[in-house]
PDB file of N, CA and C in Angstrom:
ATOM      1  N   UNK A   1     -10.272 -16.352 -12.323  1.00  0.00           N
ATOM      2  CA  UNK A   1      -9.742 -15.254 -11.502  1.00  0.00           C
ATOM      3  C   UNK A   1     -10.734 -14.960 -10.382  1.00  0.00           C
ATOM      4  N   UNK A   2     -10.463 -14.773  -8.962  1.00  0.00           N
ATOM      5  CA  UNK A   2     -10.828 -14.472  -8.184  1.00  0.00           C
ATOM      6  C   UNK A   2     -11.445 -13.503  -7.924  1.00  0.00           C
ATOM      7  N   UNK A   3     -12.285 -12.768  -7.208  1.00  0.00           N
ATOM      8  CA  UNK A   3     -13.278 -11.459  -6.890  1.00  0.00           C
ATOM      9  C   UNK A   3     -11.812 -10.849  -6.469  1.00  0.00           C
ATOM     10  N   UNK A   4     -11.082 -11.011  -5.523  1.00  0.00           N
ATOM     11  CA  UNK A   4     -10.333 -10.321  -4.768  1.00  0.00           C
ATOM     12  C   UNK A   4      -9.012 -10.178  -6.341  1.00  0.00           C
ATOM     13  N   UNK A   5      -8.821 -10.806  -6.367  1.00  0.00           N
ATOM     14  CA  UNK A   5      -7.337 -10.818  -7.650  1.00  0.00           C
ATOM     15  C   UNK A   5      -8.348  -9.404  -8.380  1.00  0.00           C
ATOM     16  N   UNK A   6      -9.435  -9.508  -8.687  1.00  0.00           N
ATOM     17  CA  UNK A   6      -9.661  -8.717  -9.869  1.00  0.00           C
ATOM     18  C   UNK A   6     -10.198  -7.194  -9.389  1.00  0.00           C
ATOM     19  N   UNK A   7     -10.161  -7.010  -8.294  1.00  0.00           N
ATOM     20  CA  UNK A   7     -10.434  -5.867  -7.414  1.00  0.00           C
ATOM     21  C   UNK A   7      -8.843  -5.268  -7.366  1.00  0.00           C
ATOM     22  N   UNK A   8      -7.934  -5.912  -7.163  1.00  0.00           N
ATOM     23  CA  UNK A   8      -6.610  -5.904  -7.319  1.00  0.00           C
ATOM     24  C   UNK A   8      -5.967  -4.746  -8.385  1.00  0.00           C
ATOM     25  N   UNK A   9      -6.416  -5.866  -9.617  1.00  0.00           N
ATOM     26  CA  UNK A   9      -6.156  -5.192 -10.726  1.00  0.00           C
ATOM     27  C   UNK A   9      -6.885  -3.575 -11.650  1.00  0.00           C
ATOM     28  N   UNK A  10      -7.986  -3.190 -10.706  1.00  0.00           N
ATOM     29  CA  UNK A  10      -8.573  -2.358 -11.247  1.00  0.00           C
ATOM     30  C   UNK A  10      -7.911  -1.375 -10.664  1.00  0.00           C
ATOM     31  N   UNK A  11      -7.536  -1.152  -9.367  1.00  0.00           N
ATOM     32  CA  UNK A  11      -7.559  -0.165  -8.538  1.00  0.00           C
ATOM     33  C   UNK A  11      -5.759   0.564  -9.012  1.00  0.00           C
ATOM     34  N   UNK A  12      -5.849   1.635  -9.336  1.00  0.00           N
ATOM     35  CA  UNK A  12      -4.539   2.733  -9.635  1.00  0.00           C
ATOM     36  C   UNK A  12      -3.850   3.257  -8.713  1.00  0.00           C
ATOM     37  N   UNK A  13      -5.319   3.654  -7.881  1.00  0.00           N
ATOM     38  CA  UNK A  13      -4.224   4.597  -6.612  1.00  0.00           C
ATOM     39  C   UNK A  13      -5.379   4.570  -5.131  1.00  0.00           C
ATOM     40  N   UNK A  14      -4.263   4.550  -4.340  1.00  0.00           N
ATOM     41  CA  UNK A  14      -5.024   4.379  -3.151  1.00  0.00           C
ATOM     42  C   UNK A  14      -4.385   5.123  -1.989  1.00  0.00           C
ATOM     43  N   UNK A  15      -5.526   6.597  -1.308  1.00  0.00           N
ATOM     44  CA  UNK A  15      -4.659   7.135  -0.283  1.00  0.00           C
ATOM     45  C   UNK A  15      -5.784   7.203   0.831  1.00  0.00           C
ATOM     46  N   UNK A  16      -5.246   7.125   1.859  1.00  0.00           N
ATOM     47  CA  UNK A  16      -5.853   7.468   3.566  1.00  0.00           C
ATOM     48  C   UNK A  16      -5.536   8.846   4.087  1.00  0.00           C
ATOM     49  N   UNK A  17      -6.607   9.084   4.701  1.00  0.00           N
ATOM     50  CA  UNK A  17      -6.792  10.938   5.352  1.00  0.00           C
ATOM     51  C   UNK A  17      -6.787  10.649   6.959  1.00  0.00           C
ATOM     52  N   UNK A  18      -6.762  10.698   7.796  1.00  0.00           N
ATOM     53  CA  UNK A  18      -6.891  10.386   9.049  1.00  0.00           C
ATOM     54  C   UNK A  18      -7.342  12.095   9.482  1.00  0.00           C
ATOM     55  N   UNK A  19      -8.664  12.573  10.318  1.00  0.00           N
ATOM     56  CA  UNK A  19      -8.958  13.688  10.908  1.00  0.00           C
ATOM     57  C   UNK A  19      -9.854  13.121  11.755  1.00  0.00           C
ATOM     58  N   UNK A  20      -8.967  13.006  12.907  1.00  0.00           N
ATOM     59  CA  UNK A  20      -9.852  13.140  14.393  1.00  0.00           C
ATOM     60  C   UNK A  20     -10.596  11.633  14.105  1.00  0.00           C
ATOM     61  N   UNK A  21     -11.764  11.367  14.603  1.00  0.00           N
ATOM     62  CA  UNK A  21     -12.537  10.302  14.633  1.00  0.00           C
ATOM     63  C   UNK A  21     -12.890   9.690  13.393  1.00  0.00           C
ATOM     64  N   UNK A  22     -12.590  10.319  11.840  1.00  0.00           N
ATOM     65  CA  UNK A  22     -12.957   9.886  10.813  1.00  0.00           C
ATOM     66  C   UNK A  22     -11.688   9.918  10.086  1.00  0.00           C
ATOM     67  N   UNK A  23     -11.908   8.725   9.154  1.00  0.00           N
ATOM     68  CA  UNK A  23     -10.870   8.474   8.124  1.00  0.00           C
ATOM     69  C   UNK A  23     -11.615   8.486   6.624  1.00  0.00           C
ATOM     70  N   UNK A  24     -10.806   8.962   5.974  1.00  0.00           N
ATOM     71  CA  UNK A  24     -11.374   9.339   4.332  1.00  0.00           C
ATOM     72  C   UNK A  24     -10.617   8.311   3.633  1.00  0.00           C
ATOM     73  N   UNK A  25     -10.849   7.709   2.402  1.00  0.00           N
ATOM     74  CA  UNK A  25     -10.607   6.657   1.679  1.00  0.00           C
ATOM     75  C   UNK A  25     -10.570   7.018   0.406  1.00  0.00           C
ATOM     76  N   UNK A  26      -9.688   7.358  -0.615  1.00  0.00           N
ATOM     77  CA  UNK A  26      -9.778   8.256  -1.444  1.00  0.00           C
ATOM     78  C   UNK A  26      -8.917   6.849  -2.593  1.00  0.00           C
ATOM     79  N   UNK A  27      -9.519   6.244  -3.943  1.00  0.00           N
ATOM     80  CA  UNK A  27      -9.341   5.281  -4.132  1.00  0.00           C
ATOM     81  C   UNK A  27      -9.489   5.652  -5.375  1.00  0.00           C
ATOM     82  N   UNK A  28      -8.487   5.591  -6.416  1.00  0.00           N
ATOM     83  CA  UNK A  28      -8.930   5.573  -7.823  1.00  0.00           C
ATOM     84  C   UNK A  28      -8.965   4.396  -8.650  1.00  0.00           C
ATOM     85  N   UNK A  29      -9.878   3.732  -9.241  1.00  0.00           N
ATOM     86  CA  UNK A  29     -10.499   2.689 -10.168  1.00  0.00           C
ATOM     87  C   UNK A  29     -10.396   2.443 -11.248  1.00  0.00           C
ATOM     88  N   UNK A  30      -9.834   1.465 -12.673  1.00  0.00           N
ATOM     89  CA  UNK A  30     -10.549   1.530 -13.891  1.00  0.00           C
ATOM     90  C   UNK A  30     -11.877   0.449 -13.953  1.00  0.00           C
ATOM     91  N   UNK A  31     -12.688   1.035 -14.921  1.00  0.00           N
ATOM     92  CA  UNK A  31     -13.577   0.028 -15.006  1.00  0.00           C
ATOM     93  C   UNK A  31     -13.363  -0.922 -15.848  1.00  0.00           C
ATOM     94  N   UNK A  32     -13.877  -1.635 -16.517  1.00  0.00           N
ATOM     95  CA  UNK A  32     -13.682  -2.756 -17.898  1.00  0.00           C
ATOM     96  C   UNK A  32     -13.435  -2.033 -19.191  1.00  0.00           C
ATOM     97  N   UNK A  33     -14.140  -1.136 -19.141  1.00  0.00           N
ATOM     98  CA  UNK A  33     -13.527   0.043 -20.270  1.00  0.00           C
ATOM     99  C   UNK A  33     -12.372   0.735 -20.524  1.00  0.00           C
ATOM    100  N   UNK A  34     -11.798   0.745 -19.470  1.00  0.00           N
ATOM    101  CA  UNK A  34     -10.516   1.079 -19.049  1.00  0.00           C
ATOM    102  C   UNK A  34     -10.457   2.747 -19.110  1.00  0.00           C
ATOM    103  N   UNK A  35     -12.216   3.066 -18.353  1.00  0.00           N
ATOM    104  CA  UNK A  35     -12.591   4.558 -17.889  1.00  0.00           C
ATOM    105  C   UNK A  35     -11.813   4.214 -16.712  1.00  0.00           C
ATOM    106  N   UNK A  36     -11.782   5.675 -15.947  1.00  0.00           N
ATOM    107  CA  UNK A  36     -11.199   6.162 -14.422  1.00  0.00           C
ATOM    108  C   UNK A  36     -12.440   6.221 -14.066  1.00  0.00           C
ATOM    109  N   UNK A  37     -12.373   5.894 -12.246  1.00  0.00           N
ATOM    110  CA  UNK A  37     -13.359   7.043 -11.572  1.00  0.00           C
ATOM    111  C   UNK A  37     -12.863   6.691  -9.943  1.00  0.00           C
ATOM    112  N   UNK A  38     -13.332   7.682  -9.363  1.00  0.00           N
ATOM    113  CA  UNK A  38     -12.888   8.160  -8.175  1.00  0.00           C
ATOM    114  C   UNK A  38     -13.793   7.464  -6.807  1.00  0.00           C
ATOM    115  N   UNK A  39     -13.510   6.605  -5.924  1.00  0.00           N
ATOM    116  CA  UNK A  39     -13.964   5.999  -4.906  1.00  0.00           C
ATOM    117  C   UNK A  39     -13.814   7.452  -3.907  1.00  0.00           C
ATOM    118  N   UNK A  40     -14.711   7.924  -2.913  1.00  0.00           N
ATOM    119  CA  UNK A  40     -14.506   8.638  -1.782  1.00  0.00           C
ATOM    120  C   UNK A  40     -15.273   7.833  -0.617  1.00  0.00           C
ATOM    121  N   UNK A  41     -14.107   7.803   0.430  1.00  0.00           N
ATOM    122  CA  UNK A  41     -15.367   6.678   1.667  1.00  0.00           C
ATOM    123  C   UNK A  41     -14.600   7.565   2.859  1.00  0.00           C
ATOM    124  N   UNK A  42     -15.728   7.779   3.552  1.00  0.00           N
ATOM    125  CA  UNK A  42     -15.991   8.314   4.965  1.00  0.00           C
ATOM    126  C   UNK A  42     -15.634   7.591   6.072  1.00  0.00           C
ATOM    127  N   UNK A  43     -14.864   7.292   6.474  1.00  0.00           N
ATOM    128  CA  UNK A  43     -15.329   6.205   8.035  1.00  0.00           C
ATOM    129  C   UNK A  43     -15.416   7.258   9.206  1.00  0.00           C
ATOM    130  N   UNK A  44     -16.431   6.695   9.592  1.00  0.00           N
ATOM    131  CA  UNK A  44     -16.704   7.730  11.429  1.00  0.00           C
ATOM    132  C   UNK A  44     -16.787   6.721  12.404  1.00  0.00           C
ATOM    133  N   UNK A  45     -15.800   6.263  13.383  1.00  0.00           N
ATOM    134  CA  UNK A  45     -16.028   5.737  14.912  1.00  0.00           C
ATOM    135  C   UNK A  45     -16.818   5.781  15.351  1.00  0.00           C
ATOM    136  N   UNK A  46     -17.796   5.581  16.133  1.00  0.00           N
ATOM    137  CA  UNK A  46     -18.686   5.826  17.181  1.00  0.00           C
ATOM    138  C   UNK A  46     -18.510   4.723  18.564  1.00  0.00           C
ATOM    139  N   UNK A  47     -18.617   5.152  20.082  1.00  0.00           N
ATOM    140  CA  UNK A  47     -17.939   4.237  21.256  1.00  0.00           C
ATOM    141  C   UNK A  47     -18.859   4.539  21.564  1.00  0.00           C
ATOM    142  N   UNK A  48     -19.773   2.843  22.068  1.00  0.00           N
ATOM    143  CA  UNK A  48     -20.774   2.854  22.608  1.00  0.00           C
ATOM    144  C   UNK A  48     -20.717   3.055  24.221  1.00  0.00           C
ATOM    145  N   UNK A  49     -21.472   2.829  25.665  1.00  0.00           N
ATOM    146  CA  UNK A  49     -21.033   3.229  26.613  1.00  0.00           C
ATOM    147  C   UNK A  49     -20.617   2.112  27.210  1.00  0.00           C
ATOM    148  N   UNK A  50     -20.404   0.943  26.644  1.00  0.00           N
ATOM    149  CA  UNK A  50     -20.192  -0.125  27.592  1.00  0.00           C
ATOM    150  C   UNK A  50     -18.360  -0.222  26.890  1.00  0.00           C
ATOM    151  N   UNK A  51     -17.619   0.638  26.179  1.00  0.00           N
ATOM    152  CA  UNK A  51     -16.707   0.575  25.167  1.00  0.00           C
ATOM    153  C   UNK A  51     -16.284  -0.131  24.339  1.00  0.00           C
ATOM    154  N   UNK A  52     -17.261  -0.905  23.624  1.00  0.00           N
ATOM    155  CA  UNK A  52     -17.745  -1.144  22.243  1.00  0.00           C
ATOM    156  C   UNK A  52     -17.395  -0.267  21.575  1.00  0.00           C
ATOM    157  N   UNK A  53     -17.214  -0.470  20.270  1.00  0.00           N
ATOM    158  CA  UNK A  53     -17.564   0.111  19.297  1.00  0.00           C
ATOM    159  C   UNK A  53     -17.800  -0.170  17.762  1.00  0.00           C
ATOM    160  N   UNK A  54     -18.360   1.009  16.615  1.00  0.00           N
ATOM    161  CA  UNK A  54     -18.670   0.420  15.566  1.00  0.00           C
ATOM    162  C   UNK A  54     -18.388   2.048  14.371  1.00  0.00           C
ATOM    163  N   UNK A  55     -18.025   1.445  13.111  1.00  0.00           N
ATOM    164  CA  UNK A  55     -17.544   2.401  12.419  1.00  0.00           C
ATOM    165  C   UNK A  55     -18.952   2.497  11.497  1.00  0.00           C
ATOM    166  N   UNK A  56     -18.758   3.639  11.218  1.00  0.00           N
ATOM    167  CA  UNK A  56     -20.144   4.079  10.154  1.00  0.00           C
ATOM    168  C   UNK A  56     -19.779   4.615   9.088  1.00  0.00           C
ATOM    169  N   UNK A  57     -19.891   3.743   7.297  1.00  0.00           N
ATOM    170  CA  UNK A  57     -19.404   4.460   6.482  1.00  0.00           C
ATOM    171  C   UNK A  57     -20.199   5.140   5.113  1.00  0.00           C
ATOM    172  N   UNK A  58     -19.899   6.008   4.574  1.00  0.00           N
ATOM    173  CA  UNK A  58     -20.344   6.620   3.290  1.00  0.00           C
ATOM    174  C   UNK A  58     -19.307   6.430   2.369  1.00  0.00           C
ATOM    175  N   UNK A  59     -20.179   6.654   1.301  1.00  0.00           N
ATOM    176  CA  UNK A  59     -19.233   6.348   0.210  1.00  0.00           C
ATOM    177  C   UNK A  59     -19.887   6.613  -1.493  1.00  0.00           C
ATOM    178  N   UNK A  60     -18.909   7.630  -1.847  1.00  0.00           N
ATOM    179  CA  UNK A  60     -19.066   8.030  -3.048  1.00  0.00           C
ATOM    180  C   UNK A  60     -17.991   8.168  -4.113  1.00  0.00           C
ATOM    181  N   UNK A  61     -19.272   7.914  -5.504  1.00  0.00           N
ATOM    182  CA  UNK A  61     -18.206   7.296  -6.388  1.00  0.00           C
ATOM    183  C   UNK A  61     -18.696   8.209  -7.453  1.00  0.00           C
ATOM    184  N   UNK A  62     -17.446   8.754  -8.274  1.00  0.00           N
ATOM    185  CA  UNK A  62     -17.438  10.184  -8.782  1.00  0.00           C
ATOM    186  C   UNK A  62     -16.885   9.405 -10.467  1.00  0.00           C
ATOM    187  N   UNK A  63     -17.813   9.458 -11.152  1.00  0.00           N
ATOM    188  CA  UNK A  63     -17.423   8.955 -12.445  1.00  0.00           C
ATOM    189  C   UNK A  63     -17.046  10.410 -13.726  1.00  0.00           C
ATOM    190  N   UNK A  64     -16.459   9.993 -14.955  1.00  0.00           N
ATOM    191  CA  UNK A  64     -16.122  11.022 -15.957  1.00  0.00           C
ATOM    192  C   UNK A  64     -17.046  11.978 -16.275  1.00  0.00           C
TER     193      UNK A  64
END
């Protein structure tokens, strides 16, 4: 089984936030245990001056 197939199979629920320049990533997981836990990811835009640009992310993971 593949990295990607098995990333597949863990993941329960998956929603997107869109506010202004940042997007939230709100992702629920089982592990091998077949515990829950909660993915939270940040994305922030940033436009460089030549209009480039590059996203900057955080990301937290909220276990039982």
């Amino acid at each position: 089984m593949s990295e990607h197939e098995n990333l597949e199979q863990e993941e329960i629920f998956s929603q997107i936030l869109r506010a202004g320049r940042r997007t939230y990533f709100f992702d629920v997981r089982s592990t091998k245990a077949d515990d829950y836990y909660l993915t939270i990811t940040e994305s922030k835009k940033f436009t460089h001056d030549d209009g480039s640009f590059h996203y900057k992310k955080h990301k937290i993971y909220l276990y039982k």
